[in-house]
Protein backbone atom coordinates (compact mmCIF):
# COMPACT_ATOMS: atom_id res chain seq x y z
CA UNK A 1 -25.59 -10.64 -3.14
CA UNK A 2 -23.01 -7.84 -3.26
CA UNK A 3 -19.65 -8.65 -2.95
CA UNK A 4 -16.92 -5.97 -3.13
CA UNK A 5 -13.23 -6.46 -4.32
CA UNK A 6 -9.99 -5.34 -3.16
CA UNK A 7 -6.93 -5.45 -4.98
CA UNK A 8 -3.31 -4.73 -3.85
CA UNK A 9 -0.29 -5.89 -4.53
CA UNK A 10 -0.05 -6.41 -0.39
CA UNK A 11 3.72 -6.99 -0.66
CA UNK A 12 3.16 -7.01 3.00
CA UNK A 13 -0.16 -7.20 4.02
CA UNK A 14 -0.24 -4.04 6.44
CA UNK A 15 -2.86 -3.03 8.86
CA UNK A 16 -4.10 -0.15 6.90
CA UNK A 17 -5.01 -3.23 4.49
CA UNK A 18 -6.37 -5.22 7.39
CA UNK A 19 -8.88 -1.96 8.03
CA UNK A 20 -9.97 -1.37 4.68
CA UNK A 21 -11.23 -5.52 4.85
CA UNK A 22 -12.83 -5.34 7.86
CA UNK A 23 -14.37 -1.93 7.01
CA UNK A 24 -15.61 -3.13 3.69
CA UNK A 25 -16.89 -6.49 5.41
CA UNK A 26 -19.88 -4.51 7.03
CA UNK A 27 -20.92 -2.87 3.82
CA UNK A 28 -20.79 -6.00 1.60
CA UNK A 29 -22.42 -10.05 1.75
CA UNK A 30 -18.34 -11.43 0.60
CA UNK A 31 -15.22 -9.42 0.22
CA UNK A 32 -12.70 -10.91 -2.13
CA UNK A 33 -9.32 -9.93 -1.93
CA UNK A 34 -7.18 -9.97 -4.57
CA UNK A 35 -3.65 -10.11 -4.66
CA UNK A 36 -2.11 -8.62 -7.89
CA UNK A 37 1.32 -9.30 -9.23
CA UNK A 38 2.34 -5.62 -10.58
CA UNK A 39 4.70 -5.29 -13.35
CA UNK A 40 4.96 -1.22 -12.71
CA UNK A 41 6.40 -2.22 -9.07
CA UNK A 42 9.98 -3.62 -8.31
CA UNK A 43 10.32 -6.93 -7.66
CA UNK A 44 8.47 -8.65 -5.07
CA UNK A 45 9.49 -9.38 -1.41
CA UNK A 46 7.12 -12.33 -1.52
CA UNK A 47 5.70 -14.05 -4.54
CA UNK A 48 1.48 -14.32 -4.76
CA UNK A 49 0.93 -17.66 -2.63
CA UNK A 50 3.18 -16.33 0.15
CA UNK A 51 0.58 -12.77 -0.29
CA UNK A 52 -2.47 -15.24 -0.39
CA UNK A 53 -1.30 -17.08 2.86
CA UNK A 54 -0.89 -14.06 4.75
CA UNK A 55 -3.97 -12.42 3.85
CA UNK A 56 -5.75 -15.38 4.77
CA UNK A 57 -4.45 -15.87 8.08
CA UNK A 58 -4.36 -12.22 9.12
CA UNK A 59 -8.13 -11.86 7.62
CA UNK A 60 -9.14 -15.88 9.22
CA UNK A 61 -11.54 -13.64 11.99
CA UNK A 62 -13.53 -12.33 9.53
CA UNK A 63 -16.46 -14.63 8.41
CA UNK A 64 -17.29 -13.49 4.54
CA UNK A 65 -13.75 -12.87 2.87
CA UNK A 66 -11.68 -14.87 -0.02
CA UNK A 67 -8.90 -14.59 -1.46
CA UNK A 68 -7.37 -14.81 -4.51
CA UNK A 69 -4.17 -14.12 -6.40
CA UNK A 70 -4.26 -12.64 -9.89
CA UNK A 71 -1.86 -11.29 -13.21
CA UNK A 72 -4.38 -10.46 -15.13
CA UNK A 73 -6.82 -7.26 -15.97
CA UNK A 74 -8.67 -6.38 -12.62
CA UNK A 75 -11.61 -5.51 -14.86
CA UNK A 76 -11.56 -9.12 -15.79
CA UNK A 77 -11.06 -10.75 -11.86
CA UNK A 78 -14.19 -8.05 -11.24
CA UNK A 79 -16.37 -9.70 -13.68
CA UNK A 80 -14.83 -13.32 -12.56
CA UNK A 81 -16.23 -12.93 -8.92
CA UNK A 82 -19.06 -10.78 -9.95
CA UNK A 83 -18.07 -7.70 -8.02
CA UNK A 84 -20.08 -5.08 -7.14
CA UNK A 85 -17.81 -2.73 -6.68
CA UNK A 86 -14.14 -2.13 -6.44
CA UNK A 87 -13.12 -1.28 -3.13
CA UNK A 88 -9.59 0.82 -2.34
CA UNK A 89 -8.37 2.16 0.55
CA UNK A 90 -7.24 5.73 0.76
CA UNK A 91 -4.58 6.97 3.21
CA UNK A 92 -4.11 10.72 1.84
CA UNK A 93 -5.04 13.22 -0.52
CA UNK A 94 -1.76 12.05 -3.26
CA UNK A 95 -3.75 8.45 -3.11
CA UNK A 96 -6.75 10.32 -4.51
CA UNK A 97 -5.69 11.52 -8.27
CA UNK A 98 -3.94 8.02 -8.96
CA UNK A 99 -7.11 6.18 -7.90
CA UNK A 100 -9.60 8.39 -9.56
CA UNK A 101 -8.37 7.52 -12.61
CA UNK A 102 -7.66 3.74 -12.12
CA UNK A 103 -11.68 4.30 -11.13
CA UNK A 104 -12.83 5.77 -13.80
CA UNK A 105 -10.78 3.81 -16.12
CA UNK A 106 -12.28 0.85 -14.65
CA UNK A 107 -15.51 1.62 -15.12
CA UNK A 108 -15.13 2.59 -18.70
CA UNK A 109 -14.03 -0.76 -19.32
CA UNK A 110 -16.70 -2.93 -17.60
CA UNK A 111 -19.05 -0.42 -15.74
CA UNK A 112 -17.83 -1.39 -12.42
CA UNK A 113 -18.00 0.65 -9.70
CA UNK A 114 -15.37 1.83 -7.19
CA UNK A 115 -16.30 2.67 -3.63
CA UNK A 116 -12.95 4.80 -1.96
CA UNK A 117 -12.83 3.89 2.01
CA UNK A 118 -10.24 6.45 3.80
CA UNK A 119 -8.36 4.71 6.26
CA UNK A 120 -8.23 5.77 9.83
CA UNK A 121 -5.11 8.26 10.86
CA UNK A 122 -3.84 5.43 12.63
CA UNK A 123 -3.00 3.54 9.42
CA UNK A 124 -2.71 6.82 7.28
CA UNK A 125 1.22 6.65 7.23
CA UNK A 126 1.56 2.80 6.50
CA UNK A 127 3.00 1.86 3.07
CA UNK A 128 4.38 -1.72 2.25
CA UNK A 129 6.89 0.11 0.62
CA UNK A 130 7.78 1.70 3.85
CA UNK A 131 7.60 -1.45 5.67
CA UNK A 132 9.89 -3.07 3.22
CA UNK A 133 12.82 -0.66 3.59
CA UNK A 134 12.12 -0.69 7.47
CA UNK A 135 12.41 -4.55 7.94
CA UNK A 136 14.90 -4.92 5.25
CA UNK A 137 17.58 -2.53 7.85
CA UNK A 138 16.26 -4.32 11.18
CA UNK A 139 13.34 -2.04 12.18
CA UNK A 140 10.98 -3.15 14.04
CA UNK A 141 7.56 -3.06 11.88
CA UNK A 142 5.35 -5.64 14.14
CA UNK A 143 3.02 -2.57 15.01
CA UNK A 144 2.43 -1.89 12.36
CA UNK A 145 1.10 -5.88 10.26
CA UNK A 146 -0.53 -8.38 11.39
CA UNK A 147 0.97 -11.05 13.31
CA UNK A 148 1.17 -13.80 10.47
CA UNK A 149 3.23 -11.00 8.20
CA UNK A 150 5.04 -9.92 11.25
CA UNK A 151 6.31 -13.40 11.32
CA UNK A 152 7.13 -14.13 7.62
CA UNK A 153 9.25 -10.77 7.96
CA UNK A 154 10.87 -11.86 10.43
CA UNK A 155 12.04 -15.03 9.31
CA UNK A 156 13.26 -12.91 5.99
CA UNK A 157 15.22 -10.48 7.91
CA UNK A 158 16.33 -12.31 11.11
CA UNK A 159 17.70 -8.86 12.51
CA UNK A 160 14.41 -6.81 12.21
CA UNK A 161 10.90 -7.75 13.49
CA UNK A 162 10.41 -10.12 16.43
């Protein structure tokens, strides 16, 4: 059984996330998605079971996904849900360097593998951190996240998404 893993911090969920899922779910028998509290990030807009929650209802069509929220080594989740591979999402060439050498740090530590899946140009531009700043001064960012996130934003910032 392969199974491939995705990690994030998802602080929201976007669509470019929703793509890479989906994508990944017709190359591998489970996808596990795994929701990563960061320390190198600023504080969270919503804490790891509100991330869980809307991963899982904006990824409820798709058959052979779990999720899971971790603090911990992603070396050590890989090895936990006996990934495969490591799967990340690229939106540009910047992405690349950073990821290459989470990749091949990875696999020095545990031989896993990490399969890079460039997102569409439709989702190329979409950064949570974007979203953030966008919701948090009333922008409208339900284009642009799945309903269940477009939702939870809302009810953050009552003045931005519908």
């Amino acid at each position: 059984m392969t199974i491939g893993l995705i990690p994030g911090s998802f602080d929201p969920f976007h669509n470019g996330h929703l793509e890479v899922v989906e994508r990944a779910s017709h190359i591998f028998d489970e996808v596990v998605v795994a929701a990563i509290r960061n320390p190198q990030k600023s504080e969270a807009l919503f804490d790891l079971d509100e991330r869980r929650d809307m991963i899982s209802e904006s990824c409820a069509h798709i058959e052979k996904v779990r999720i899971v929220s971790i603090s911990t080594l992603l070396v050590n989740v890989a090895r936990d849900v006996r990934a495969t591979a490591i799967v990340k999402g690229l939106r540009a060439v910047s992405d690349f360097e950073n990821e290459l050498q989470m990749a091949q740090m990875n696999r020095s530590l545990s031989g896993v593998e990490t399969l890079f899946i460039p997102s569409s140009s439709d989702h190329s531009f979409i950064a949570s951190r974007l979203l953030r700043e966008v919701a948090r001064f009333g922008g409208d960012v339900t284009q642009f996240v799945p309903a269940p996130v477009a939702k939870r934003l809302a009810a953050l910032y009552p003045g931005g998404a519908p």
